[in-house]
Protein backbone atom coordinates (compact mmCIF):
# COMPACT_ATOMS: atom_id res chain seq x y z
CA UNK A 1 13.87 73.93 -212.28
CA UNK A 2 10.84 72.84 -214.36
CA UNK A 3 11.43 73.09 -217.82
CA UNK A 4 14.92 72.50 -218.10
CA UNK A 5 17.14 70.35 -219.84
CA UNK A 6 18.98 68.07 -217.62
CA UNK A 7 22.25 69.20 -218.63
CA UNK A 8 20.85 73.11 -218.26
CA UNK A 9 19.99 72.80 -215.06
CA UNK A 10 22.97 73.47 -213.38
CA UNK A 11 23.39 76.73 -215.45
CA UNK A 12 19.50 77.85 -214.86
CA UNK A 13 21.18 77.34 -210.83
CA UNK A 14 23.94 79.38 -211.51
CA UNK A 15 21.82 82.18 -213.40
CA UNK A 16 19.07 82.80 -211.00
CA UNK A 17 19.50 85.33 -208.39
CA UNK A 18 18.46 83.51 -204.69
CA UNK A 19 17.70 86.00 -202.27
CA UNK A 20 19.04 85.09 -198.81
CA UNK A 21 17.40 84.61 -195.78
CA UNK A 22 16.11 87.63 -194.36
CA UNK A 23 13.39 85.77 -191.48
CA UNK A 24 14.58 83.44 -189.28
CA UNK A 25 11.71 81.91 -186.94
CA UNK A 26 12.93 79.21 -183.79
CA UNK A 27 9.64 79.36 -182.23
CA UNK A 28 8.63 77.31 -179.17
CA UNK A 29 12.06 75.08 -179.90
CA UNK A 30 13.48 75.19 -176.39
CA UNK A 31 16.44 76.53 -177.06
CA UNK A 32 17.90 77.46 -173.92
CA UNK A 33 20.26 80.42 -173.25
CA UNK A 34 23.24 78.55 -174.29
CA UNK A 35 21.67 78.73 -178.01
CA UNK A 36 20.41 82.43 -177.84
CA UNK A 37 24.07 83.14 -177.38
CA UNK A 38 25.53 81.47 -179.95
CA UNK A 39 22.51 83.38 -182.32
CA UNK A 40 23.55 86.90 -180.66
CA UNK A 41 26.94 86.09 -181.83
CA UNK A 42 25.76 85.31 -185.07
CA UNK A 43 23.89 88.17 -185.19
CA UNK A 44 26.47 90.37 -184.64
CA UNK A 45 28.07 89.99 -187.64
CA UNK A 46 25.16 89.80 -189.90
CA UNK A 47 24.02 92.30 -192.35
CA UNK A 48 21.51 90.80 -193.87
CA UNK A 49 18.61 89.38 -191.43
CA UNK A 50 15.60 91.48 -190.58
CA UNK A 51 13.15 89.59 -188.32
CA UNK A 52 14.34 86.98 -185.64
CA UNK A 53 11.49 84.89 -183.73
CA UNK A 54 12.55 83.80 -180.60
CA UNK A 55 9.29 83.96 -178.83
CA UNK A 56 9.18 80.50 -176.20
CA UNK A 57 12.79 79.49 -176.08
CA UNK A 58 13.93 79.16 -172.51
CA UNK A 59 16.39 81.84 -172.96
CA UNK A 60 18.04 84.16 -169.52
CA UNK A 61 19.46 86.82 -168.69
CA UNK A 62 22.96 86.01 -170.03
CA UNK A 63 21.19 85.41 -173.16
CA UNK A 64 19.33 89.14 -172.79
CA UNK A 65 22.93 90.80 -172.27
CA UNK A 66 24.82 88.78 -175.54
CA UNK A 67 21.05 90.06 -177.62
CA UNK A 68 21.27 93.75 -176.35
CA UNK A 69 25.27 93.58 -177.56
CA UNK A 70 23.74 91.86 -181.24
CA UNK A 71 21.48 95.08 -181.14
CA UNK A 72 23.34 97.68 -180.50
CA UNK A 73 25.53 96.82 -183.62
CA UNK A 74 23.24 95.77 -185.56
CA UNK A 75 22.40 97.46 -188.73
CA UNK A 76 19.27 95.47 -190.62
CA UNK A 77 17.52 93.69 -188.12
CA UNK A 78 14.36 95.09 -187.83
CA UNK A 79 11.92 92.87 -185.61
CA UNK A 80 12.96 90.79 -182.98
CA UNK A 81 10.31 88.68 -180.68
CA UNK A 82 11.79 87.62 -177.27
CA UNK A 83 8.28 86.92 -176.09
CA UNK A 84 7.95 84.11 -173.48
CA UNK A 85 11.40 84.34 -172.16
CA UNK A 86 12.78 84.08 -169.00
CA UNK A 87 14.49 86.95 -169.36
CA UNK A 88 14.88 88.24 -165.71
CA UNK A 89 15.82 84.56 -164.95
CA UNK A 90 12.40 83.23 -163.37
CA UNK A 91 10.75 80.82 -164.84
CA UNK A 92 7.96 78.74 -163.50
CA UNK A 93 8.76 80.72 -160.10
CA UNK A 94 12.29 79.14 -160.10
CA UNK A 95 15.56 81.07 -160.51
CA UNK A 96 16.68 84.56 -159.23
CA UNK A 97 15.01 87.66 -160.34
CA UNK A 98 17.27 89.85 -162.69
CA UNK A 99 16.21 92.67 -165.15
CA UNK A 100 19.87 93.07 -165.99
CA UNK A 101 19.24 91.63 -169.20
CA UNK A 102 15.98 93.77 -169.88
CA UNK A 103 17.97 97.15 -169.13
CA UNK A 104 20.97 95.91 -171.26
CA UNK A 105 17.96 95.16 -174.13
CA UNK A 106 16.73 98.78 -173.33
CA UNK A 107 20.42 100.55 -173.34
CA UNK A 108 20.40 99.31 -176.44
CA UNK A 109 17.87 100.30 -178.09
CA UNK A 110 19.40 103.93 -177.27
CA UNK A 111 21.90 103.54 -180.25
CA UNK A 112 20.15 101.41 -182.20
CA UNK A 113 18.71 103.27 -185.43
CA UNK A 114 16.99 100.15 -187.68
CA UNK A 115 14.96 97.91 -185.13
CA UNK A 116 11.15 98.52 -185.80
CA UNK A 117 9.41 96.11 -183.52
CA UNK A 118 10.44 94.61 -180.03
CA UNK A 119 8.50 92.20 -178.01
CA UNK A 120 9.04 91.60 -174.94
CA UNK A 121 5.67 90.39 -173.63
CA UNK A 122 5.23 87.66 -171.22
CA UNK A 123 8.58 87.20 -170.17
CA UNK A 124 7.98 84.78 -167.78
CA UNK A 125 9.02 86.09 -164.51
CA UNK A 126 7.12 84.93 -161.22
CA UNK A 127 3.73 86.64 -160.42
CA UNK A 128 5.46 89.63 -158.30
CA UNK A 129 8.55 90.23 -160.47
CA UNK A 130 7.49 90.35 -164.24
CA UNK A 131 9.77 93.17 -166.23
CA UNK A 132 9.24 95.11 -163.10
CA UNK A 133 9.45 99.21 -162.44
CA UNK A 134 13.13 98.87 -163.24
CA UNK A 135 13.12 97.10 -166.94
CA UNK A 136 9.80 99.92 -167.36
CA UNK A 137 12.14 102.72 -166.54
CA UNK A 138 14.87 101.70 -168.65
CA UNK A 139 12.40 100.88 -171.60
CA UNK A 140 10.76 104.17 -171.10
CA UNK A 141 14.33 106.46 -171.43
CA UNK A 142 15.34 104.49 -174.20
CA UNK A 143 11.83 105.37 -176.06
CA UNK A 144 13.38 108.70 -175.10
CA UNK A 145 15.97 108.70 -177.47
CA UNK A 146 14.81 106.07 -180.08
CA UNK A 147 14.15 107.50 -183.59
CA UNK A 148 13.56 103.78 -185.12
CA UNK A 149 11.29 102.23 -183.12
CA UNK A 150 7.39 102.27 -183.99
CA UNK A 151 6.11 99.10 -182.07
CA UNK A 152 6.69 97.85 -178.41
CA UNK A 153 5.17 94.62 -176.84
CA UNK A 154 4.84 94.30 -173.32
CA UNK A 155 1.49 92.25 -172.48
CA UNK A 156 1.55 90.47 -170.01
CA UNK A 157 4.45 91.49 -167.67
CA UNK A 158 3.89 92.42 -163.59
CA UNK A 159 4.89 94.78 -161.07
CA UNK A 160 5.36 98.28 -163.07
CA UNK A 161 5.11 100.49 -160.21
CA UNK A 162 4.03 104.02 -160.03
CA UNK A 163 7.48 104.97 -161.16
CA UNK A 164 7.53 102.84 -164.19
CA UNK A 165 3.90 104.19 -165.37
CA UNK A 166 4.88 107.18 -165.27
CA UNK A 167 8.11 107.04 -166.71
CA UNK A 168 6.09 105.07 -169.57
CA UNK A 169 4.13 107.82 -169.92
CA UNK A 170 6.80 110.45 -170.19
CA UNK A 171 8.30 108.39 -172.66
CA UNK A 172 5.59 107.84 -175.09
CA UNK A 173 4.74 111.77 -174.72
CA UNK A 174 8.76 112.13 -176.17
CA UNK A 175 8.53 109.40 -178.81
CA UNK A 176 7.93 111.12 -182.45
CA UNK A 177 8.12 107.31 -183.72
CA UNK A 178 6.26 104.64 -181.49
CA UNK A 179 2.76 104.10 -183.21
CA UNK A 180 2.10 100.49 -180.77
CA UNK A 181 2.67 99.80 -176.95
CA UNK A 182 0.68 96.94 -176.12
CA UNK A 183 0.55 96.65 -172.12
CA UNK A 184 -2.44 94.58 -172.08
CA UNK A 185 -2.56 91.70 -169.37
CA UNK A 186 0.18 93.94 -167.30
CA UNK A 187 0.12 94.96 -163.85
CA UNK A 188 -0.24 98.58 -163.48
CA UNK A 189 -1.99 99.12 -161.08
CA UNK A 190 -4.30 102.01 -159.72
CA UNK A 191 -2.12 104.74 -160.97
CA UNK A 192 -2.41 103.16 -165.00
CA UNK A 193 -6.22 103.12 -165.48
């Protein structure tokens, strides 16, 4: 408010148009899943943020199912980075392996029609779990129907399987929108080179 009068300044506040927060970025906090709930819920209800960084927060799969329920409602939130996340509940090789919250994420992102960008990469599942063939299948029939979507990050994840390859593959054949899929660092094994 440089350049006011003191006794303006409270009408140069009143005059000037403040746009709201449309990037919210709680990176590496260690939030835990407890928090990525209460943010779904949040998000739920909010029509005016477009990118949410999430990326290294400790959140699960309970956290996954409340953030597929924020998407499919949705109607501005463009980007959201879950990268880092436990979300099939390993972490550190502790927990029990659970892609319920990956396929909730991916049923999702059948009705949703305004999220651009979706990482999912590194979601730090044990060595022989990662996403797996399941989360890769549902991912891959969601990419199906998805008009919206243009950029998918999965680096970094294990155990894809034959049938989540080539359900991948289908997918991306389908797709008149996705431009990215990053897969780098991910386990596909003979049948993906």
């Amino acid at each position: 408010l440089k350049g006011y009068r003191r006794e303006g300044a409270m009408e140069a506040v009143h005059r000037e148009q403040f746009d709201p927060c449309k990037k919210v970025a709680l990176v590496n906090k260690g939030l835990g899943t407890v928090a990525g709930i209460i943010l779904a819920r949040l998000m739920e209800s909010n029509t005016i943020l477009e990118e949410l960084q999430l990326r290294n927060n400790q959140l699960g799969v309970r956290a996954a199912h409340h953030l597929a329920r924020a998407l499919d409602g949705n109607s501005t939130l463009k980007t959201i980075n879950l990268a880092g996340n436990a979300l099939c509940g390993v972490r550190f090789e502790k927990g029990v392996y659970d892609t319920s919250g990956i396929v909730a994420i991916a049923d999702a992102l059948q009705t949703n029609r305004v999220l651009t960008s979706l990482s999912l990469a590194g979601t730090q599942c044990d060595a022989s779990s990662g996403i797996g063939s399941s989360g890769f299948i549902a991912l891959a029939k969601a990419l199906q129907t998805n008009s919206a979507l243009t950029e998918l990050q999965l680096q970094h994840n294990t155990n894809v399987g034959v049938e989540g390859v080539e359900a991948v593959a289908r997918a991306i054949q389908v797709s008149s929108t996705l431009k990215t899929l990053n897969v780098s660092g991910t386990s596909l094994g003979m049948i993906g080179y």
